[in-house]
C-alpha atoms as a PDB file:
ATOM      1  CA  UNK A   1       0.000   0.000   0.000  1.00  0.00           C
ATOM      2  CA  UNK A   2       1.065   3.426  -0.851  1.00  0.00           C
ATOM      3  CA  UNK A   3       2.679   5.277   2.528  1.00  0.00           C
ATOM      4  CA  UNK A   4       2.231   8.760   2.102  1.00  0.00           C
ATOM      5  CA  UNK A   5       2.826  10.750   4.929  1.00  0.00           C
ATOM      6  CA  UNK A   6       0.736  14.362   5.449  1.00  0.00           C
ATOM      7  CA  UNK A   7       1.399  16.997   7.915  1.00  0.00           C
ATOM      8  CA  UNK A   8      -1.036  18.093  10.501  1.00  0.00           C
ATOM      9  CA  UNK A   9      -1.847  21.760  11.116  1.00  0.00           C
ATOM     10  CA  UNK A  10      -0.808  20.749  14.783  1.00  0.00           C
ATOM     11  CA  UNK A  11       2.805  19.916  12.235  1.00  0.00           C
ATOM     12  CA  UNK A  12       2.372  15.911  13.044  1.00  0.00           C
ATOM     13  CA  UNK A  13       2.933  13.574  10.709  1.00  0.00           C
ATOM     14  CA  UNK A  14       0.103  10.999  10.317  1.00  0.00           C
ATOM     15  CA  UNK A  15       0.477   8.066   8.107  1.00  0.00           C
ATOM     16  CA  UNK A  16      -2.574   7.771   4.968  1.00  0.00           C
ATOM     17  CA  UNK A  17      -2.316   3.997   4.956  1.00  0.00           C
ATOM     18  CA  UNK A  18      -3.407   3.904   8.833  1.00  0.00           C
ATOM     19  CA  UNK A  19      -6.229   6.653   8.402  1.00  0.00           C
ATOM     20  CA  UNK A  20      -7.719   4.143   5.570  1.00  0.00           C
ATOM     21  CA  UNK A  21      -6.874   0.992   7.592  1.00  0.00           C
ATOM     22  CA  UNK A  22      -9.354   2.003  10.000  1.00  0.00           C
ATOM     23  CA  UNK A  23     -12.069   3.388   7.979  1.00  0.00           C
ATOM     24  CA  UNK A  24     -12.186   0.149   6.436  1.00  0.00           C
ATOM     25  CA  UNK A  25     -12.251  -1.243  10.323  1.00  0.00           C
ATOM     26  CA  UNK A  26     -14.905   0.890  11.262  1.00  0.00           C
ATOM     27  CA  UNK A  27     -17.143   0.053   7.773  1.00  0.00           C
ATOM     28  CA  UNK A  28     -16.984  -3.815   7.790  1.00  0.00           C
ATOM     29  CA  UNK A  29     -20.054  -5.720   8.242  1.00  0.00           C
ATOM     30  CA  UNK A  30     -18.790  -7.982  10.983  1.00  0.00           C
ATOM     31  CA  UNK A  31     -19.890  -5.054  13.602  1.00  0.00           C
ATOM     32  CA  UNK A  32     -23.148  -4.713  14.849  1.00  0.00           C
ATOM     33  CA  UNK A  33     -23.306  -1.993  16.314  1.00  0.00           C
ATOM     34  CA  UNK A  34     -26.620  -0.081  15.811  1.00  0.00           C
ATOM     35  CA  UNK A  35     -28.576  -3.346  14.968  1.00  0.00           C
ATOM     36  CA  UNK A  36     -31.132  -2.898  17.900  1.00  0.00           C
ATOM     37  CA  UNK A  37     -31.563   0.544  16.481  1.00  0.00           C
ATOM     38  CA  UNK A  38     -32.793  -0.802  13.351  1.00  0.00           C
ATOM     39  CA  UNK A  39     -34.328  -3.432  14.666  1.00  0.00           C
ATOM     40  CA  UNK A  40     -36.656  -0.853  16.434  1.00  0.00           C
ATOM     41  CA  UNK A  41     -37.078   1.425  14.001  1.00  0.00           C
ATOM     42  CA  UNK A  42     -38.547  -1.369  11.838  1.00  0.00           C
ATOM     43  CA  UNK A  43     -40.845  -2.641  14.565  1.00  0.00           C
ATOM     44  CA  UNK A  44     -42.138   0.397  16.043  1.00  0.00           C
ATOM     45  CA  UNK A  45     -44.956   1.097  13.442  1.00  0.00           C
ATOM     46  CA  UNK A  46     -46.338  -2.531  13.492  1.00  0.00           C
ATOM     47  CA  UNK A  47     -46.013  -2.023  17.754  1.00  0.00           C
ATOM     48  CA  UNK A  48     -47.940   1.282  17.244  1.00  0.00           C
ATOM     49  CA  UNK A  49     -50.593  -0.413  15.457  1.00  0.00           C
ATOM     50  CA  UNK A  50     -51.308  -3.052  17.640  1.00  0.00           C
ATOM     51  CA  UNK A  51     -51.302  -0.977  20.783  1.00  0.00           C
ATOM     52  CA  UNK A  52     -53.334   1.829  18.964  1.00  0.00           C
ATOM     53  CA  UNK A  53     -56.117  -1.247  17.603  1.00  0.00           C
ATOM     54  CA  UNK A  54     -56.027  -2.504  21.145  1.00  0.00           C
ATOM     55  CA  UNK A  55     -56.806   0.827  22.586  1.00  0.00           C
ATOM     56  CA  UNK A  56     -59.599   1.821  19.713  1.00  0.00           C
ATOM     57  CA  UNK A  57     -61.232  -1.736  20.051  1.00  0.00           C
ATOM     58  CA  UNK A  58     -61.109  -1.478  24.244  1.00  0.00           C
ATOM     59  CA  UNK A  59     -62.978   1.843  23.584  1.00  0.00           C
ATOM     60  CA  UNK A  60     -65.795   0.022  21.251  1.00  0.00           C
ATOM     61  CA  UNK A  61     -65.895  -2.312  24.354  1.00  0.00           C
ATOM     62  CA  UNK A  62     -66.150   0.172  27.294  1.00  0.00           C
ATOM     63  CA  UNK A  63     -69.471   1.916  25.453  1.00  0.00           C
ATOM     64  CA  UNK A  64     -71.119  -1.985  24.857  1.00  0.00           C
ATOM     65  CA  UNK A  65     -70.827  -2.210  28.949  1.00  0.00           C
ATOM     66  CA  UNK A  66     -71.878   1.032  29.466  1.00  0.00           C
ATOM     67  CA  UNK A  67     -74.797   0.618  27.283  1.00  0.00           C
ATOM     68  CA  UNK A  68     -75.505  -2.733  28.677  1.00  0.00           C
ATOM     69  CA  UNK A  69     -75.998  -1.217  31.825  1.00  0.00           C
ATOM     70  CA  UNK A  70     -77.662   1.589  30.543  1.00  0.00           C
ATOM     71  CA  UNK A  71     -80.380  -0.130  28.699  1.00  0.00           C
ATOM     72  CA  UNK A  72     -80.677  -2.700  31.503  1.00  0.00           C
ATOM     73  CA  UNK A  73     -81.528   0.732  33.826  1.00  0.00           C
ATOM     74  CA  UNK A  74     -84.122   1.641  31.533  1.00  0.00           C
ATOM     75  CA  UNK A  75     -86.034  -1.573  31.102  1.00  0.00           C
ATOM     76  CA  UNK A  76     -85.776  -1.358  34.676  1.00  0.00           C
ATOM     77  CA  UNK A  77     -87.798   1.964  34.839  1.00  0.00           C
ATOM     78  CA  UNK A  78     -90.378   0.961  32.073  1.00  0.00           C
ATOM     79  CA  UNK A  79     -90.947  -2.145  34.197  1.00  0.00           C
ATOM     80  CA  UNK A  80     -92.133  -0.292  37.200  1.00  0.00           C
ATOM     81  CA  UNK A  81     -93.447   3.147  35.386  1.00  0.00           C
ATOM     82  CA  UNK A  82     -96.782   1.763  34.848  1.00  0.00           C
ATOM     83  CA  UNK A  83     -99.500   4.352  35.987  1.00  0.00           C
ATOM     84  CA  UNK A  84     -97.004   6.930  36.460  1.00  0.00           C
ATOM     85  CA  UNK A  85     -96.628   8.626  32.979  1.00  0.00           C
ATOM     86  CA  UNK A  86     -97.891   9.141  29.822  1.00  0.00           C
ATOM     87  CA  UNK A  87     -94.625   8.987  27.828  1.00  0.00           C
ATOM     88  CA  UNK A  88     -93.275   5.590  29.034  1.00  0.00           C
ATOM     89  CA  UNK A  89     -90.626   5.927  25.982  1.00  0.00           C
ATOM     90  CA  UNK A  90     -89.112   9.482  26.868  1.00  0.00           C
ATOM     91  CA  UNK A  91     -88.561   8.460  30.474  1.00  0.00           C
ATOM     92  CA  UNK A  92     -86.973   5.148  29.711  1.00  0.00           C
ATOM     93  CA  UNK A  93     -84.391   6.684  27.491  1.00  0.00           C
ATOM     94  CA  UNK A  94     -83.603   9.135  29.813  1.00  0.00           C
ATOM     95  CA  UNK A  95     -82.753   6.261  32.352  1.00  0.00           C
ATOM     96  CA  UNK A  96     -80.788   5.314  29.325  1.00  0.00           C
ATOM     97  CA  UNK A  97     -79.494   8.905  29.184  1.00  0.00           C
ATOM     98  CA  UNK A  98     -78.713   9.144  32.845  1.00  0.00           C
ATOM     99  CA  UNK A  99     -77.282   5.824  33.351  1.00  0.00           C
ATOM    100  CA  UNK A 100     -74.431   6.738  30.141  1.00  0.00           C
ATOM    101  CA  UNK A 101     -73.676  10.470  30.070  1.00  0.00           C
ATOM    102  CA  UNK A 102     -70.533   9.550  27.857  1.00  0.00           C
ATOM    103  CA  UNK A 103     -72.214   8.701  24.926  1.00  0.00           C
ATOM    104  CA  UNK A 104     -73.702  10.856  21.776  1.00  0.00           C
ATOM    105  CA  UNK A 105     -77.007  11.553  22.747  1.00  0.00           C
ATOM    106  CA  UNK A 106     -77.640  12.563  19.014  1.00  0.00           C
ATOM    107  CA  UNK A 107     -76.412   9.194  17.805  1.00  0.00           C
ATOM    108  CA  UNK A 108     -78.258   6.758  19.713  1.00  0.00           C
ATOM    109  CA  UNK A 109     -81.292   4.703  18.064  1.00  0.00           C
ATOM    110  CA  UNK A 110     -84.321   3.730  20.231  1.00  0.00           C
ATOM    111  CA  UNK A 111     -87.166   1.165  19.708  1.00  0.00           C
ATOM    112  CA  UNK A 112     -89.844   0.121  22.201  1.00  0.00           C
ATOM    113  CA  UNK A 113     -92.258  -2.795  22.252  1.00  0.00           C
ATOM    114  CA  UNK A 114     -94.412  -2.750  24.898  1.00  0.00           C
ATOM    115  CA  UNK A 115     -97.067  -5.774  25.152  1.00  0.00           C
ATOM    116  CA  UNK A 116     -96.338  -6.614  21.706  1.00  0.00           C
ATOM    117  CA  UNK A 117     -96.594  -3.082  20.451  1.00  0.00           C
ATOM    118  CA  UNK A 118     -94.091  -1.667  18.468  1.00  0.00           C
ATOM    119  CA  UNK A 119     -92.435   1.888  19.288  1.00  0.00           C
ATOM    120  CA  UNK A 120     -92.066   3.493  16.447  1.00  0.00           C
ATOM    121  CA  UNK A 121     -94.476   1.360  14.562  1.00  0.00           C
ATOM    122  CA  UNK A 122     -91.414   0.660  12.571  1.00  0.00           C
ATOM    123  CA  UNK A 123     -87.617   1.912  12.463  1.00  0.00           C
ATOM    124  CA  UNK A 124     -86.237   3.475  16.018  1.00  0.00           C
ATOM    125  CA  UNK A 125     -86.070   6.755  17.353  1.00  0.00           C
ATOM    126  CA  UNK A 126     -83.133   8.422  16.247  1.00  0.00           C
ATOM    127  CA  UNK A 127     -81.540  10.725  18.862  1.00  0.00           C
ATOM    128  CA  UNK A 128     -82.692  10.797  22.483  1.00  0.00           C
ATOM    129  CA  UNK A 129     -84.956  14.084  22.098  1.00  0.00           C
ATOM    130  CA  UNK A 130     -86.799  11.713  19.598  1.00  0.00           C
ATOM    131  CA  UNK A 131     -88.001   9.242  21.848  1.00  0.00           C
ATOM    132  CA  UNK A 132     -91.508   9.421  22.803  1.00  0.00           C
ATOM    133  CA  UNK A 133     -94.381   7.265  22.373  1.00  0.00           C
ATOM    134  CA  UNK A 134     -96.805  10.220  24.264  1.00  0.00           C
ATOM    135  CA  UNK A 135    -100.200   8.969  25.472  1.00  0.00           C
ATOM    136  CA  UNK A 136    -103.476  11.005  26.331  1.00  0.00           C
ATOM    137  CA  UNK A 137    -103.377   9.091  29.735  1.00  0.00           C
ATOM    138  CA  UNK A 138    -101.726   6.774  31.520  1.00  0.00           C
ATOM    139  CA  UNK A 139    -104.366   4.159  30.188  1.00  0.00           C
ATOM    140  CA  UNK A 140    -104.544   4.352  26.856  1.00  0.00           C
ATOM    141  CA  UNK A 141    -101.563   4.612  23.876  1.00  0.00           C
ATOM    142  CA  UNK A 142     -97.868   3.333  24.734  1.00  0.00           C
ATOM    143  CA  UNK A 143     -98.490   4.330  28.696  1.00  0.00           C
ATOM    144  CA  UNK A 144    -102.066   1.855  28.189  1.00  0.00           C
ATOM    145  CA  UNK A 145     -99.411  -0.834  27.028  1.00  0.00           C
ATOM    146  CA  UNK A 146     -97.726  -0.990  30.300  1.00  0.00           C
ATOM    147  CA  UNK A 147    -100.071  -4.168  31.691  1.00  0.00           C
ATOM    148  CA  UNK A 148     -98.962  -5.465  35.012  1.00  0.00           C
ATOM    149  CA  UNK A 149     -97.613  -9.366  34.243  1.00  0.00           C
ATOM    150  CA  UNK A 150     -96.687  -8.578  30.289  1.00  0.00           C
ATOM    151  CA  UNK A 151     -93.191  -7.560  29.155  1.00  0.00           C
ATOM    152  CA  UNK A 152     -91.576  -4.644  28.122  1.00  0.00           C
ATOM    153  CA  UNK A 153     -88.729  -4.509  25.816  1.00  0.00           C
ATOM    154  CA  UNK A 154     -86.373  -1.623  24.984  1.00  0.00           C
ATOM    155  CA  UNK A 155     -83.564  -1.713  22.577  1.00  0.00           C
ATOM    156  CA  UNK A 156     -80.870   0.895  21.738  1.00  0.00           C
ATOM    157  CA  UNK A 157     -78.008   0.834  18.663  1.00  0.00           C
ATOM    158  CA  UNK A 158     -75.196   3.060  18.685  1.00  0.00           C
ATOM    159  CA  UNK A 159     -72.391   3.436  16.164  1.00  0.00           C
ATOM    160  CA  UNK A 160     -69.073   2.244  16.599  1.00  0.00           C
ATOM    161  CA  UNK A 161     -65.677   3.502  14.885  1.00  0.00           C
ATOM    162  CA  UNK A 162     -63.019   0.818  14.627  1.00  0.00           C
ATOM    163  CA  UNK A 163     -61.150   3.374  12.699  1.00  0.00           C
ATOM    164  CA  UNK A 164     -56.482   3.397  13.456  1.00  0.00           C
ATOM    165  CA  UNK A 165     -54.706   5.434  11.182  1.00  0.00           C
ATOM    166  CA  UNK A 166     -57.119   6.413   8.809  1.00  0.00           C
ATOM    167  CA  UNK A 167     -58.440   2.957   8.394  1.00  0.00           C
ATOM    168  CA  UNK A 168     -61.426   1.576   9.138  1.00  0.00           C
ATOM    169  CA  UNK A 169     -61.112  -1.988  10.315  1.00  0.00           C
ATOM    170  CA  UNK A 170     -65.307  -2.456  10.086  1.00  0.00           C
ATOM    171  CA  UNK A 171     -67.171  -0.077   8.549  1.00  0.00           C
ATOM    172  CA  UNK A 172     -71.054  -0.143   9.731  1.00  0.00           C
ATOM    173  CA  UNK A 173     -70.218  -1.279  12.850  1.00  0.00           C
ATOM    174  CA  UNK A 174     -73.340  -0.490  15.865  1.00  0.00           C
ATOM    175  CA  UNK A 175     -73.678  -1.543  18.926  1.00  0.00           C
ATOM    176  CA  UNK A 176     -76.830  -3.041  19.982  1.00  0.00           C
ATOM    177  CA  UNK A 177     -78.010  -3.759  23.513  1.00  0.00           C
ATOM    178  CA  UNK A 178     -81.787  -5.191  23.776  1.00  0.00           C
ATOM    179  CA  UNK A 179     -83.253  -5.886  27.153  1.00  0.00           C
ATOM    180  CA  UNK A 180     -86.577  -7.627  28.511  1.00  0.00           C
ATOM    181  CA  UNK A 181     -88.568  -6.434  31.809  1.00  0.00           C
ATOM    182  CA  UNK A 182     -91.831  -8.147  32.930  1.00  0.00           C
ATOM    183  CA  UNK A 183     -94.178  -4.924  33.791  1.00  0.00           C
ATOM    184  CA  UNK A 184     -94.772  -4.818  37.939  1.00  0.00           C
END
């Protein structure tokens, strides 16, 4: 190998052969250093997807148990609000509304059957403002529906976003809770 010597500006003389001997050292692929780096760099977005997912999908799963226990609440009030209202619908949905303050208001669905009646007489409510089934009295209309022994059903759908990074993992997706009380 050529030996050319060059002068420093501190005036010492440093060898060329040496400086390239260890460049060549320090480039060789027998070191490994920085290989964890990489490693994580190439990992991190698929790690950041699955935590993200897991996080998006434990949200979807927090509002089903919410509105489990919401709906469950107000099947619970239509089964004992016979004789007490004339709007059996508007005051079970805002047990519902009561029982899960967290959720859209505007985007829930409601639908009531009540002794075999239907409430709406077909579709849901959309939005809680929406529900009523309003009676004349307490005896006749929805509020006549509420007979002592019979059931009383109240369902609710709410929409769900699966959605990480811009993708959504299942489009269309609701949540729906239905619940059964026998009327007291």
């Amino acid at each position: 190998m050529n030996n050319t010597s060059h002068i420093a500006s501190s005036g010492v003389n440093i060898q060329s052969s040496f400086l390239v001997d260890r460049l060549r050292a320090r480039l060789r692929a027998e070191k490994d250093e920085g290989q964890s780096l990489l490693e994580f760099a190439l990992s991190l977005p698929v790690l950041l997807l699955i935590v993200t997912g897991m996080a998006i999908f434990g949200i979807a799963i927090s509002n089903y148990l919410t509105m489990t226990s919401a709906v469950s609440t107000g099947a619970q009030y239509l089964g004992i609000d016979r004789n007490n209202t004339t709007d059996p619908c508007k005051d079970a949905a805002g047990a519902f509304a009561n029982a899960a303050p967290n959720l859209n208001s505007a985007s829930l669905k409601f639908s009531f059957v009540l002794n075999g009646t239907s409430y709406p007489s077909s579709g849901s409510y959309s939005g809680l403002s929406a529900a009523s089934c309003s009676s004349s009295s307490t005896t006749t209309g929805a509020a006549g529906n509420l007979v002592a022994g019979q059931p009383a059903q109240m369902t609710v759908t709410y929409p769900c976003s699966l959605q990480v990074y811009g993708h959504n993992y299942w489009s269309g997706c609701n949540l729906g809770v239905q619940m059964t009380e026998i009327v007291q």
